[in-house]
N, C-alpha and C. Protein backbone atom coordinates (compact mmCIF):
# COMPACT_ATOMS: atom_id res chain seq x y z
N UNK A 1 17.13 -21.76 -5.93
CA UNK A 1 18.56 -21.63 -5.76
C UNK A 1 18.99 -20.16 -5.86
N UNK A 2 18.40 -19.46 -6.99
CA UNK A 2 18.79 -18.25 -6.71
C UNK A 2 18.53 -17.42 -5.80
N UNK A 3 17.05 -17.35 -5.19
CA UNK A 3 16.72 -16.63 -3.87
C UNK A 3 17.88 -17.06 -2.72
N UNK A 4 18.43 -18.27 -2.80
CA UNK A 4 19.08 -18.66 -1.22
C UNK A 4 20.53 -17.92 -1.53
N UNK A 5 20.87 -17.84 -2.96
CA UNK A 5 21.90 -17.07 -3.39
C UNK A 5 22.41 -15.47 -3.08
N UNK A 6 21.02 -15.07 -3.33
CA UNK A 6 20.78 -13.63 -3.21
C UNK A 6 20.31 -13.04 -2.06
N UNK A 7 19.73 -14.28 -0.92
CA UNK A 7 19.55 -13.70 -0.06
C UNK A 7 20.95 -13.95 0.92
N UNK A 8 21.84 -14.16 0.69
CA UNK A 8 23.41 -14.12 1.23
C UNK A 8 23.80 -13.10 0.88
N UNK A 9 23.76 -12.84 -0.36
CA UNK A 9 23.96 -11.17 -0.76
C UNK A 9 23.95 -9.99 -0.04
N UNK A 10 22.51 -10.71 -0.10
CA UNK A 10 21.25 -9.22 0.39
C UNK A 10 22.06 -9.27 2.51
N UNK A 11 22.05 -10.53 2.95
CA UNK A 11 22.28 -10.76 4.49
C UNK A 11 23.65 -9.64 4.84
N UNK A 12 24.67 -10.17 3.94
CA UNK A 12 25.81 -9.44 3.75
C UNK A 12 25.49 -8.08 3.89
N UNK A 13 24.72 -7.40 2.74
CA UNK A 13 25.10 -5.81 2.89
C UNK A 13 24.10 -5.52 4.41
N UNK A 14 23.12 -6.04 4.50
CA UNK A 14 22.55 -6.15 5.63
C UNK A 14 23.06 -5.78 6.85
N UNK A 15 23.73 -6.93 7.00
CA UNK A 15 24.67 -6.96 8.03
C UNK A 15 25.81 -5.90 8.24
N UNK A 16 26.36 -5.14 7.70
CA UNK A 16 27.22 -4.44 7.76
C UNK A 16 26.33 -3.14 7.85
N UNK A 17 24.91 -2.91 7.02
CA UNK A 17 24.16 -1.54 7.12
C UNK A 17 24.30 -1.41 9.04
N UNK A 18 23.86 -2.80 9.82
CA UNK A 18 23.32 -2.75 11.12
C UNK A 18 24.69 -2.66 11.55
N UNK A 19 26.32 -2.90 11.56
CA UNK A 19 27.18 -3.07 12.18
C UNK A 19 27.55 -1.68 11.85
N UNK A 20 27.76 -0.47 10.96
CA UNK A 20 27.73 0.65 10.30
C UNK A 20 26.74 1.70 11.22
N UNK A 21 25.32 0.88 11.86
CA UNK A 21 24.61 1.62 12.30
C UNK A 21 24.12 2.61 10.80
N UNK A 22 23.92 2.14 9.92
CA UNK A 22 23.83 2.87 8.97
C UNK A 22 22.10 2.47 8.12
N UNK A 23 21.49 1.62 8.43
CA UNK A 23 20.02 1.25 8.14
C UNK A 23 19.24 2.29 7.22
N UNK A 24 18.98 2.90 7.56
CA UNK A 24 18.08 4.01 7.10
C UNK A 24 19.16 4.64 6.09
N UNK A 25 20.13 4.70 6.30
CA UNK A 25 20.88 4.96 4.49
C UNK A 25 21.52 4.43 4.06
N UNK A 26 21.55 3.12 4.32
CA UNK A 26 21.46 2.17 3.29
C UNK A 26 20.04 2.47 2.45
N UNK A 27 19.14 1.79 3.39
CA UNK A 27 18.09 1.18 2.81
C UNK A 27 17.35 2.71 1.79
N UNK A 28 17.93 3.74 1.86
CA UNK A 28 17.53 5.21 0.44
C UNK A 28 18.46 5.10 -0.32
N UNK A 29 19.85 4.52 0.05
CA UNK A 29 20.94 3.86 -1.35
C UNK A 29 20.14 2.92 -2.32
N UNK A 30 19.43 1.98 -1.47
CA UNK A 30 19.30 0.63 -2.27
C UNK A 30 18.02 1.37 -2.91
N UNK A 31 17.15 1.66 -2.46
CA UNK A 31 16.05 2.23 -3.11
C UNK A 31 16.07 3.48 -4.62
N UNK A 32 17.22 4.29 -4.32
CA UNK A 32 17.55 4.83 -5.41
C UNK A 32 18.44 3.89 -6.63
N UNK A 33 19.34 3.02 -5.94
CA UNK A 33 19.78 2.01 -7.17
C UNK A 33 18.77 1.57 -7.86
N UNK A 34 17.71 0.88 -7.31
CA UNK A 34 16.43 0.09 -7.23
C UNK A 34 15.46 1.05 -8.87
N UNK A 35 15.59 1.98 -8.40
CA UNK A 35 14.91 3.01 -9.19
C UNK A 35 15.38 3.02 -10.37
N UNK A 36 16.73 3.32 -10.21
CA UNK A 36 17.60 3.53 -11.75
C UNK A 36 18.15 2.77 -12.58
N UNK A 37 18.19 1.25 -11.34
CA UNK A 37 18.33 0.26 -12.43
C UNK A 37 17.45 -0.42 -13.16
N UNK A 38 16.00 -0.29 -12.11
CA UNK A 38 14.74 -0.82 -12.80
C UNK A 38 14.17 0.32 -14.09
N UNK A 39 14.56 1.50 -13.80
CA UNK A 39 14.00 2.37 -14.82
C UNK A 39 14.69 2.74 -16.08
N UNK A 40 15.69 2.05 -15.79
CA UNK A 40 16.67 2.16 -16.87
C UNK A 40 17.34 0.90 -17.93
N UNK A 41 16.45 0.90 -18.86
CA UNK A 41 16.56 -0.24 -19.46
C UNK A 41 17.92 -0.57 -19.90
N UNK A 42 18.66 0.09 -20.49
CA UNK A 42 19.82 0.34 -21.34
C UNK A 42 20.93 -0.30 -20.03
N UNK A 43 20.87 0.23 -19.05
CA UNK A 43 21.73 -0.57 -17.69
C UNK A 43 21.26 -1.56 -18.03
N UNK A 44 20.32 -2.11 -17.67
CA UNK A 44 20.06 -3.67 -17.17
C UNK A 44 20.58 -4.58 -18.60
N UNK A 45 20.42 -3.39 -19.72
CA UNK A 45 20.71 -4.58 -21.33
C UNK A 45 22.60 -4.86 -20.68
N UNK A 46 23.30 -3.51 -20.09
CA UNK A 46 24.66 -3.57 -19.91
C UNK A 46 25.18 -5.02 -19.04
N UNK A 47 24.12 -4.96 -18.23
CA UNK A 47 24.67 -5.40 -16.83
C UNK A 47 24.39 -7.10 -17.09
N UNK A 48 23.59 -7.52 -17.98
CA UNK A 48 22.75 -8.77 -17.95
C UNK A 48 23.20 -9.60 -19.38
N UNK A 49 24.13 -8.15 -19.99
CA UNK A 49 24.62 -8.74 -21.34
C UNK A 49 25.89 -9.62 -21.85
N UNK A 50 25.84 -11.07 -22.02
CA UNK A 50 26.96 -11.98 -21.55
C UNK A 50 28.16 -11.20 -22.15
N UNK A 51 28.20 -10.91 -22.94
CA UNK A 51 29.67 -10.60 -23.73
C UNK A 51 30.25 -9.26 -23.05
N UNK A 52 29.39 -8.44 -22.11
CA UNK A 52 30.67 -7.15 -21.42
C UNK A 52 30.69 -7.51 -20.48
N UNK A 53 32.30 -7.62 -20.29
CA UNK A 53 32.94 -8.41 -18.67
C UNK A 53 32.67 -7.73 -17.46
N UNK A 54 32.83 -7.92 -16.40
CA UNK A 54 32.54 -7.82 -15.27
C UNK A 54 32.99 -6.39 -14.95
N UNK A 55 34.14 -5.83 -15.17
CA UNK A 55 35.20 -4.95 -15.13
C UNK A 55 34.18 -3.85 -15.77
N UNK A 56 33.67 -3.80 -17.25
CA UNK A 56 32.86 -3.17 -18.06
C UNK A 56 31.64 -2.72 -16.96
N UNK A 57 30.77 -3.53 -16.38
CA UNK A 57 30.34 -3.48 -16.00
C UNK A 57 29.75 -2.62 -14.90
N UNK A 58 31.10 -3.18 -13.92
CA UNK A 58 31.26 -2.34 -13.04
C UNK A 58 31.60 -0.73 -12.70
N UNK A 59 32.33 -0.41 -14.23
CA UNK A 59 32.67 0.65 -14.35
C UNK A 59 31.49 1.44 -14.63
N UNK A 60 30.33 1.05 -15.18
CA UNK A 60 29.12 1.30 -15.19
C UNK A 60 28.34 1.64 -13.88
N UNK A 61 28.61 1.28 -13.49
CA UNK A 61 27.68 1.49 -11.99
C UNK A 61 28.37 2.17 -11.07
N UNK A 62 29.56 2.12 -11.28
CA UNK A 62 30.52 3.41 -10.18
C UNK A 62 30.71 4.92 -11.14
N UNK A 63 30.19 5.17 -12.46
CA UNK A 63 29.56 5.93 -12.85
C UNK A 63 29.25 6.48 -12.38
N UNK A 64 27.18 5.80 -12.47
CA UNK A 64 26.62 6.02 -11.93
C UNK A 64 25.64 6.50 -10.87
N UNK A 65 27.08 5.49 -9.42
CA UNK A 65 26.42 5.61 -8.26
C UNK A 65 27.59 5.55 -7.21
N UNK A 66 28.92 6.34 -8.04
CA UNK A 66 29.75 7.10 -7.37
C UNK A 66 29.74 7.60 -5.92
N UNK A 67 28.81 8.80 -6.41
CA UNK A 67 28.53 9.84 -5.64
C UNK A 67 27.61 9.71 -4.93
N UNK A 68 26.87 8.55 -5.09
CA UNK A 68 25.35 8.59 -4.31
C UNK A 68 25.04 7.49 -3.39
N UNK A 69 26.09 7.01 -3.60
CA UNK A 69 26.17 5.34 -2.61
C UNK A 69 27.09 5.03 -2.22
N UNK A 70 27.52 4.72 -0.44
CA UNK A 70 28.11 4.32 0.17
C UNK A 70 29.13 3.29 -0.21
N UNK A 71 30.52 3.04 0.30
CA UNK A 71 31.85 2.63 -0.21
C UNK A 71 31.08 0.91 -0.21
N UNK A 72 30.68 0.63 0.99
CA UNK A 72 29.84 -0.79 1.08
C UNK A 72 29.17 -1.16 0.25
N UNK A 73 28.12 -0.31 -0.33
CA UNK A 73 27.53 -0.65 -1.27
C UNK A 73 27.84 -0.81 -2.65
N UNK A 74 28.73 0.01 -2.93
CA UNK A 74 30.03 -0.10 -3.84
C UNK A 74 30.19 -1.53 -4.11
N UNK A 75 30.81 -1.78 -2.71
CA UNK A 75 31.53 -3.02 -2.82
C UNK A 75 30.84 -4.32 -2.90
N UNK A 76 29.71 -4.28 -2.52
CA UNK A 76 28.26 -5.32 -2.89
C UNK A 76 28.15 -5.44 -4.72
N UNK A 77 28.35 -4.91 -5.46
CA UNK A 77 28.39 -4.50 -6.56
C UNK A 77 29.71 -5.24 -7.10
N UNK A 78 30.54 -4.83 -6.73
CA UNK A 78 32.10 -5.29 -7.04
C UNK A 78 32.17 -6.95 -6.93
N UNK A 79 31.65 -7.44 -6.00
CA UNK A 79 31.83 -8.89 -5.33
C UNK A 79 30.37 -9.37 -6.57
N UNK A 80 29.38 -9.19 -6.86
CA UNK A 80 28.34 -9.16 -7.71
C UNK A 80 28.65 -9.34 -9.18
N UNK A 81 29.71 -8.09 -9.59
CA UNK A 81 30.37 -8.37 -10.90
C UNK A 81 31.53 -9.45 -11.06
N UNK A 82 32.01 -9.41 -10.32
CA UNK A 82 33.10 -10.86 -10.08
C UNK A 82 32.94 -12.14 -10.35
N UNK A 83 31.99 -12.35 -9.34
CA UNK A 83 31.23 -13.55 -8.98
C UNK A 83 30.08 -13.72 -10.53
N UNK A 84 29.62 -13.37 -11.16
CA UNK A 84 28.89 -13.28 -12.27
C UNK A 84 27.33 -13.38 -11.91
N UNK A 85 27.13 -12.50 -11.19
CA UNK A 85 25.38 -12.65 -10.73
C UNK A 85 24.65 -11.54 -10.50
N UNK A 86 25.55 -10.48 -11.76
CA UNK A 86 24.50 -9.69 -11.83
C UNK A 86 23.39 -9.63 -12.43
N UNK A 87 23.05 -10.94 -13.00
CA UNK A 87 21.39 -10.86 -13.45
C UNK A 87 20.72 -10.75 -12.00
N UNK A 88 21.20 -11.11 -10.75
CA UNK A 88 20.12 -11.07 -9.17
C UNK A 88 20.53 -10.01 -8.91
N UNK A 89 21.01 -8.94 -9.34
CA UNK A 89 21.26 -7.45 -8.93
C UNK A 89 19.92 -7.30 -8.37
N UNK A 90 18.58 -7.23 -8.97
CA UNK A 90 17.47 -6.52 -8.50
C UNK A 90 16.93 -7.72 -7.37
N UNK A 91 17.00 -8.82 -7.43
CA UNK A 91 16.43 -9.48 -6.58
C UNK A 91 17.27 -9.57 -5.11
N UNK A 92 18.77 -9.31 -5.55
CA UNK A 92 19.58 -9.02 -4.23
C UNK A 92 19.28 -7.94 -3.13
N UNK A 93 18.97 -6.77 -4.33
CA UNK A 93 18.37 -5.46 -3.65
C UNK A 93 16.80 -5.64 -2.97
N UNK A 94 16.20 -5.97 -3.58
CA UNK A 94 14.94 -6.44 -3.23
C UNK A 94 14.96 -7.35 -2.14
N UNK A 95 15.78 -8.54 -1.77
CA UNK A 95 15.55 -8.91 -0.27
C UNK A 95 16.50 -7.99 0.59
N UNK A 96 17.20 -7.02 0.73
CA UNK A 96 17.99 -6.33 1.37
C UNK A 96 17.00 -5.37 1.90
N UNK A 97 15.95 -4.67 0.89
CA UNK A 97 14.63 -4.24 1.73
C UNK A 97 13.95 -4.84 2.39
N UNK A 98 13.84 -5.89 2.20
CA UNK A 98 12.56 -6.75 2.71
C UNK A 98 13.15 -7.16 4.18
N UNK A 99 14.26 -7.15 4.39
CA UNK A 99 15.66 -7.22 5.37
C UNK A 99 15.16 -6.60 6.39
N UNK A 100 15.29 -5.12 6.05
CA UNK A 100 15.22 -3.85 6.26
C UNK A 100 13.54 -4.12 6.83
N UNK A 101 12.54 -4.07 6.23
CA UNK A 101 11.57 -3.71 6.95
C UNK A 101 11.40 -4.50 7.68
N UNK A 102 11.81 -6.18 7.93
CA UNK A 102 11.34 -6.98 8.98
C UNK A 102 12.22 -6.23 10.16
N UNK A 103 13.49 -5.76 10.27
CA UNK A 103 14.30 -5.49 11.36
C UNK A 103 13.22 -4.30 11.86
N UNK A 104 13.00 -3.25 11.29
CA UNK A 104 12.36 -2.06 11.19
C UNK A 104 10.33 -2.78 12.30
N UNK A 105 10.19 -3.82 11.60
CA UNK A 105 8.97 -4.00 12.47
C UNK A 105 7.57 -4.03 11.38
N UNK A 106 7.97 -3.57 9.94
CA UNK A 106 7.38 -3.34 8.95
C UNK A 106 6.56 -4.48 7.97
N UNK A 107 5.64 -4.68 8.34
CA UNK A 107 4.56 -5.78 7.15
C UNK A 107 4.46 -4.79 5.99
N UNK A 108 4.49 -5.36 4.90
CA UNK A 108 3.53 -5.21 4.02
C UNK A 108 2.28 -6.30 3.50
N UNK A 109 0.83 -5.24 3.30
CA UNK A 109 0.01 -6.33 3.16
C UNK A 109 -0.48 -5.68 1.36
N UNK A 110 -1.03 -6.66 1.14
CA UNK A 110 -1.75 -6.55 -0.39
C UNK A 110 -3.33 -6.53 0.01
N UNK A 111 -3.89 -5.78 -0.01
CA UNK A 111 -5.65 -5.62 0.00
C UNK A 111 -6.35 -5.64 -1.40
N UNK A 112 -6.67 -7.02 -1.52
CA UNK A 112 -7.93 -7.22 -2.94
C UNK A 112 -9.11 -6.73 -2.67
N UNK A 113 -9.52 -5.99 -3.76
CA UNK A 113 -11.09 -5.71 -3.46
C UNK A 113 -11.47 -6.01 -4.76
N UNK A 114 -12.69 -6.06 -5.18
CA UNK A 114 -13.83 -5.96 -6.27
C UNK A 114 -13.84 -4.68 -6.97
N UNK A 115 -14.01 -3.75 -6.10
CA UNK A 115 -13.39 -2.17 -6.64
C UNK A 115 -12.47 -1.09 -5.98
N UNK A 116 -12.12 -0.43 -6.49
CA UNK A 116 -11.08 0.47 -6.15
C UNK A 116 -11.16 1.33 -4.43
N UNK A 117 -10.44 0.84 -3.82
CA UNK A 117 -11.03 1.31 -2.26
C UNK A 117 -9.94 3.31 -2.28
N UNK A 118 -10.94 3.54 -1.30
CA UNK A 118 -10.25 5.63 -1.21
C UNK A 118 -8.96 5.00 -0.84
N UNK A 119 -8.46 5.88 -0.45
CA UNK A 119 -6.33 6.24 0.37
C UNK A 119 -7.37 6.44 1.64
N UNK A 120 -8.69 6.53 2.08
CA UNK A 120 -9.30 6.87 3.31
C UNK A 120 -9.56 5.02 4.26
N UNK A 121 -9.69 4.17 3.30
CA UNK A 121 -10.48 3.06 3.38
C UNK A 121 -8.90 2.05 3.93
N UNK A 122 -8.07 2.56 3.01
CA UNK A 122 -6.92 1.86 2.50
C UNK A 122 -6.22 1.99 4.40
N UNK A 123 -6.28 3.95 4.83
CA UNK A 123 -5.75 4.08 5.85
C UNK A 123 -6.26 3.32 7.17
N UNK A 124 -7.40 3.13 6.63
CA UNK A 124 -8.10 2.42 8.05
C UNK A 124 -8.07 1.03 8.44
N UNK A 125 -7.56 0.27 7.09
CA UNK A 125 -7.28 -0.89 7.04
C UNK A 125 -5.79 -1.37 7.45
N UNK A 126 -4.83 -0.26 6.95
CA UNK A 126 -3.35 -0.34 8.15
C UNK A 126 -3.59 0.09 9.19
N UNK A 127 -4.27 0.66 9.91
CA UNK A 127 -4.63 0.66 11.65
C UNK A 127 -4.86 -0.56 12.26
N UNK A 128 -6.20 -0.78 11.17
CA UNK A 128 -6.73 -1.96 12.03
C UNK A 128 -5.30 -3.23 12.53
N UNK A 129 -5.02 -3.07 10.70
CA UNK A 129 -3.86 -4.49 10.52
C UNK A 129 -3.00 -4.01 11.83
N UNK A 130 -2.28 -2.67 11.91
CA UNK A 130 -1.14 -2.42 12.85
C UNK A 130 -1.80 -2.33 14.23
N UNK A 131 -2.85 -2.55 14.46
CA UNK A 131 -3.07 -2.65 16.05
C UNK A 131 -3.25 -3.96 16.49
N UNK A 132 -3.83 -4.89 15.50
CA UNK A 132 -3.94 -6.26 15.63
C UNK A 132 -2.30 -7.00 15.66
N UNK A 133 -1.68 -6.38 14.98
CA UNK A 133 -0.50 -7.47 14.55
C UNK A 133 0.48 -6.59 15.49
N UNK A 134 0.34 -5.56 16.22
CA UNK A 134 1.26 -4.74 16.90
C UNK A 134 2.77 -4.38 15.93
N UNK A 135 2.30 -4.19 14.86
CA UNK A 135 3.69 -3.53 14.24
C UNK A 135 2.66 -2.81 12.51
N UNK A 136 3.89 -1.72 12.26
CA UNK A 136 3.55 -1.35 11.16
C UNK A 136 3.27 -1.78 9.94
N UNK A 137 2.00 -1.44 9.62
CA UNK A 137 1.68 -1.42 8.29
C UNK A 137 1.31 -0.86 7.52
N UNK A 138 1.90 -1.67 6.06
CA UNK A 138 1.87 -0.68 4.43
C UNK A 138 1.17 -1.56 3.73
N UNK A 139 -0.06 -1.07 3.83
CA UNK A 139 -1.29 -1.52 2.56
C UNK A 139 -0.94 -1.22 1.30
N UNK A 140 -1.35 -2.02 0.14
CA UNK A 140 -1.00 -1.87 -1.23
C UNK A 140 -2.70 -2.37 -1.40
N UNK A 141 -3.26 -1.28 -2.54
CA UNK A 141 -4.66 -2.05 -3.06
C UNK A 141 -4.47 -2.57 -4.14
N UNK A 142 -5.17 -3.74 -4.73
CA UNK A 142 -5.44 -4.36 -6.06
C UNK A 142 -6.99 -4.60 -6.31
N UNK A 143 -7.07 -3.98 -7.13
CA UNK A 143 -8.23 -4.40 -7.56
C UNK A 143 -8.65 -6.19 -8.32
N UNK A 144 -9.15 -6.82 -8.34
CA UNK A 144 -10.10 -8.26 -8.15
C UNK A 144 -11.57 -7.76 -8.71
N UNK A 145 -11.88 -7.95 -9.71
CA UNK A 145 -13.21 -7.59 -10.06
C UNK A 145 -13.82 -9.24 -9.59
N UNK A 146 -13.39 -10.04 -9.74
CA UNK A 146 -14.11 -11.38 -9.36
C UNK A 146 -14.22 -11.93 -8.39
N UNK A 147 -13.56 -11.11 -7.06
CA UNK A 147 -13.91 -11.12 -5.83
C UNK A 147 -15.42 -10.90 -6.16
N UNK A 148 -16.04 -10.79 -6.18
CA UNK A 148 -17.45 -9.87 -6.45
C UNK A 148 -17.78 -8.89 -5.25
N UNK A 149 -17.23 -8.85 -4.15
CA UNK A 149 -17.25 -7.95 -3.34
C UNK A 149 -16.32 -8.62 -1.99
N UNK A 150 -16.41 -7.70 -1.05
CA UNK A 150 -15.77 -8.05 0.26
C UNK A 150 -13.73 -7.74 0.29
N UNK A 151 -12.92 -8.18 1.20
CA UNK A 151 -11.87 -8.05 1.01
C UNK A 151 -10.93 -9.64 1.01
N UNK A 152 -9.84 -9.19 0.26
CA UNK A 152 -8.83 -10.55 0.57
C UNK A 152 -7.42 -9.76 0.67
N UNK A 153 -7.06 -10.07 2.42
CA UNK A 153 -5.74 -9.52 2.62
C UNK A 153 -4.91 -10.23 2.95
N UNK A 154 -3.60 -10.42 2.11
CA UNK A 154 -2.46 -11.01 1.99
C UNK A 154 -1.44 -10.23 3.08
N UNK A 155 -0.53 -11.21 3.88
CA UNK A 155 0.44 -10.21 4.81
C UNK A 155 0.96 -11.40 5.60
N UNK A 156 2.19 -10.78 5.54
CA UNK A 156 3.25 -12.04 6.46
C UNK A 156 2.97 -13.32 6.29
N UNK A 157 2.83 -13.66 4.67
CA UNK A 157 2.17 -15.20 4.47
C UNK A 157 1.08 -15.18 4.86
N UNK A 158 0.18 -14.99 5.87
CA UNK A 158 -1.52 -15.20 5.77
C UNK A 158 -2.43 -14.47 4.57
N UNK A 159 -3.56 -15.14 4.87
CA UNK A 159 -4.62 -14.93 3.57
C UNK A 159 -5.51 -14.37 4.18
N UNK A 160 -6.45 -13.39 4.78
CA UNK A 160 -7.37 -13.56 5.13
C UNK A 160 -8.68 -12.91 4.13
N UNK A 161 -9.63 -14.11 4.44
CA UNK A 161 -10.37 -13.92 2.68
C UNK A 161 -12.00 -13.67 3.36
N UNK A 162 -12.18 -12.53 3.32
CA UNK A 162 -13.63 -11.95 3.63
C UNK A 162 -14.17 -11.47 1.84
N UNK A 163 -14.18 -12.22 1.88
CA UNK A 163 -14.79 -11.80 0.01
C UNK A 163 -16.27 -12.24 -0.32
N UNK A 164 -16.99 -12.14 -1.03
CA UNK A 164 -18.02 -12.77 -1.21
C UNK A 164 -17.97 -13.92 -2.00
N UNK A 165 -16.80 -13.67 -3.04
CA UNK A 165 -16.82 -15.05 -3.87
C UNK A 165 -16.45 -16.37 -2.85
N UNK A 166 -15.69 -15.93 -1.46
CA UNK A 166 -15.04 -17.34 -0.40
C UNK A 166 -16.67 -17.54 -0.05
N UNK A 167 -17.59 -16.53 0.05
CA UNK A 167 -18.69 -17.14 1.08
C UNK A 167 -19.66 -17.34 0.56
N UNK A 168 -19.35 -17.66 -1.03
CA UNK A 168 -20.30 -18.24 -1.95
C UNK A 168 -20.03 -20.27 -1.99
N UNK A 169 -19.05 -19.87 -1.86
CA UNK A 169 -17.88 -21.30 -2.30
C UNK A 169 -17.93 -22.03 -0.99
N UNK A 170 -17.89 -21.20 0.11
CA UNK A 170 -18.29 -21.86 1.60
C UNK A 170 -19.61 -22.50 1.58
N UNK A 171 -20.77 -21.83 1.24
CA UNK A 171 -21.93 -22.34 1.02
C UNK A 171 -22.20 -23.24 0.35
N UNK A 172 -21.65 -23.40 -1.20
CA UNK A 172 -21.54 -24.35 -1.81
C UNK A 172 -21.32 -25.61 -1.18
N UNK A 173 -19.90 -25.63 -0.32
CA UNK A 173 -19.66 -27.02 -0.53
C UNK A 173 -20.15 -27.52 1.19
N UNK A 174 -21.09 -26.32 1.40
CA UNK A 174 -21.71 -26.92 3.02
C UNK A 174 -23.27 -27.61 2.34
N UNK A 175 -23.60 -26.69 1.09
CA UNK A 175 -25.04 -27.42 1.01
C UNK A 175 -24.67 -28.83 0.25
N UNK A 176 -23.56 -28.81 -0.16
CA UNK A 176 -23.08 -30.69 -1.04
C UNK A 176 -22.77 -31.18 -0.09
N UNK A 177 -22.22 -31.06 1.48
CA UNK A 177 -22.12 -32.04 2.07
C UNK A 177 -23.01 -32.40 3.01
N UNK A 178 -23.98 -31.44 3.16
CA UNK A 178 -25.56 -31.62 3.47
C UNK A 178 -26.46 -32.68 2.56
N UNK A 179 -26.36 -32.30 1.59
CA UNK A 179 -27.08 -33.03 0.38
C UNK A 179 -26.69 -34.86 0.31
N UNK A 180 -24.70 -34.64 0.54
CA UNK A 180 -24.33 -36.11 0.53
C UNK A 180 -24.58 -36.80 2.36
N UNK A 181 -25.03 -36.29 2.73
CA UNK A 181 -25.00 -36.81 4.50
C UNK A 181 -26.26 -37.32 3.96
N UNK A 182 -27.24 -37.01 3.07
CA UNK A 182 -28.74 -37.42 3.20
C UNK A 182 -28.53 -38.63 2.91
């Protein structure tokens, strides 16, 4: 319920970044909010804390982000404190990017490995992904020590699992259903 909440939010400022023609600054507004509200604990105790009203609140963040963020975005904020949902402040912002990079053409993928791959390994693996999928991509590595080797890349909802632990587990359950055919 809250994602379908927040992503009305997020559609909203959206929509007005693209009617604004304004995309690309929006989306360094939201990213610097993004920053200062996630890095800033003492905001989020303000913003998330039942007993200071909306008004309190708000006056907090036009502080803030006065000077550094667009009247729209302002007002995403305003309608946010009103409405009482600024605990989805970060998750509002967070699909408003995610907005942003699908319009933009932008995957992000997650690359598991067993061990730590170079920024050389990492680059060659957004080529591959962006020539196959014909749009850009932003690799993120994680390390998986129990992969025991190989890769598992997550992106646009697919899995694709070249790992050794999948082609241990493949084998497995080909020699049990070998074994049960006997």
């Amino acid at each position: 319920m809250d994602r379908i909440i927040s992503d009305r939010y997020a559609e909203a400022l959206f929509s007005l970044a693209v009617e604004n023609n304004a995309i690309d600054r929006y989306e360094e507004q939201v990213k610097l909010v993004l920053d200062v509200i996630s890095g800033d604990k003492e905001i989020m105790k303000i913003l998330t804390h039942p007993d200071i009203n909306g008004e309190d609140k708000m006056n907090v963040l036009t502080q803030a982000f006065k000077d550094s963020v667009d009247d729209d975005i302002m007002g995403l904020f305003s309608v946010i404190m009103r409405k009482n949902r600024e605990i989805q402040i970060i998750g509002i912002l967070e699909i408003f990017l995610e907005k942003v990079k699908s319009y933009k053409g932008i995957s992000d993928a997650v690359v598991e490995s067993a061990v730590p791959l170079s920024s050389e390994k990492l680059k060659v693996i957004e080529t591959k992904l962006a020539n196959k999928l014909n749009k850009q991509v932003v690799a993120k590595s994680v390390v998986v020590p129990e992969l025991l080797g190989g890769l598992r890349i997550s992106i646009d909802g697919h899995i694709l699992d070249k790992t050794v632990k999948r082609q241990i587990e493949d084998m497995k359950k080909q020699m049990l259903a070998t074994s049960l055919a006997q």
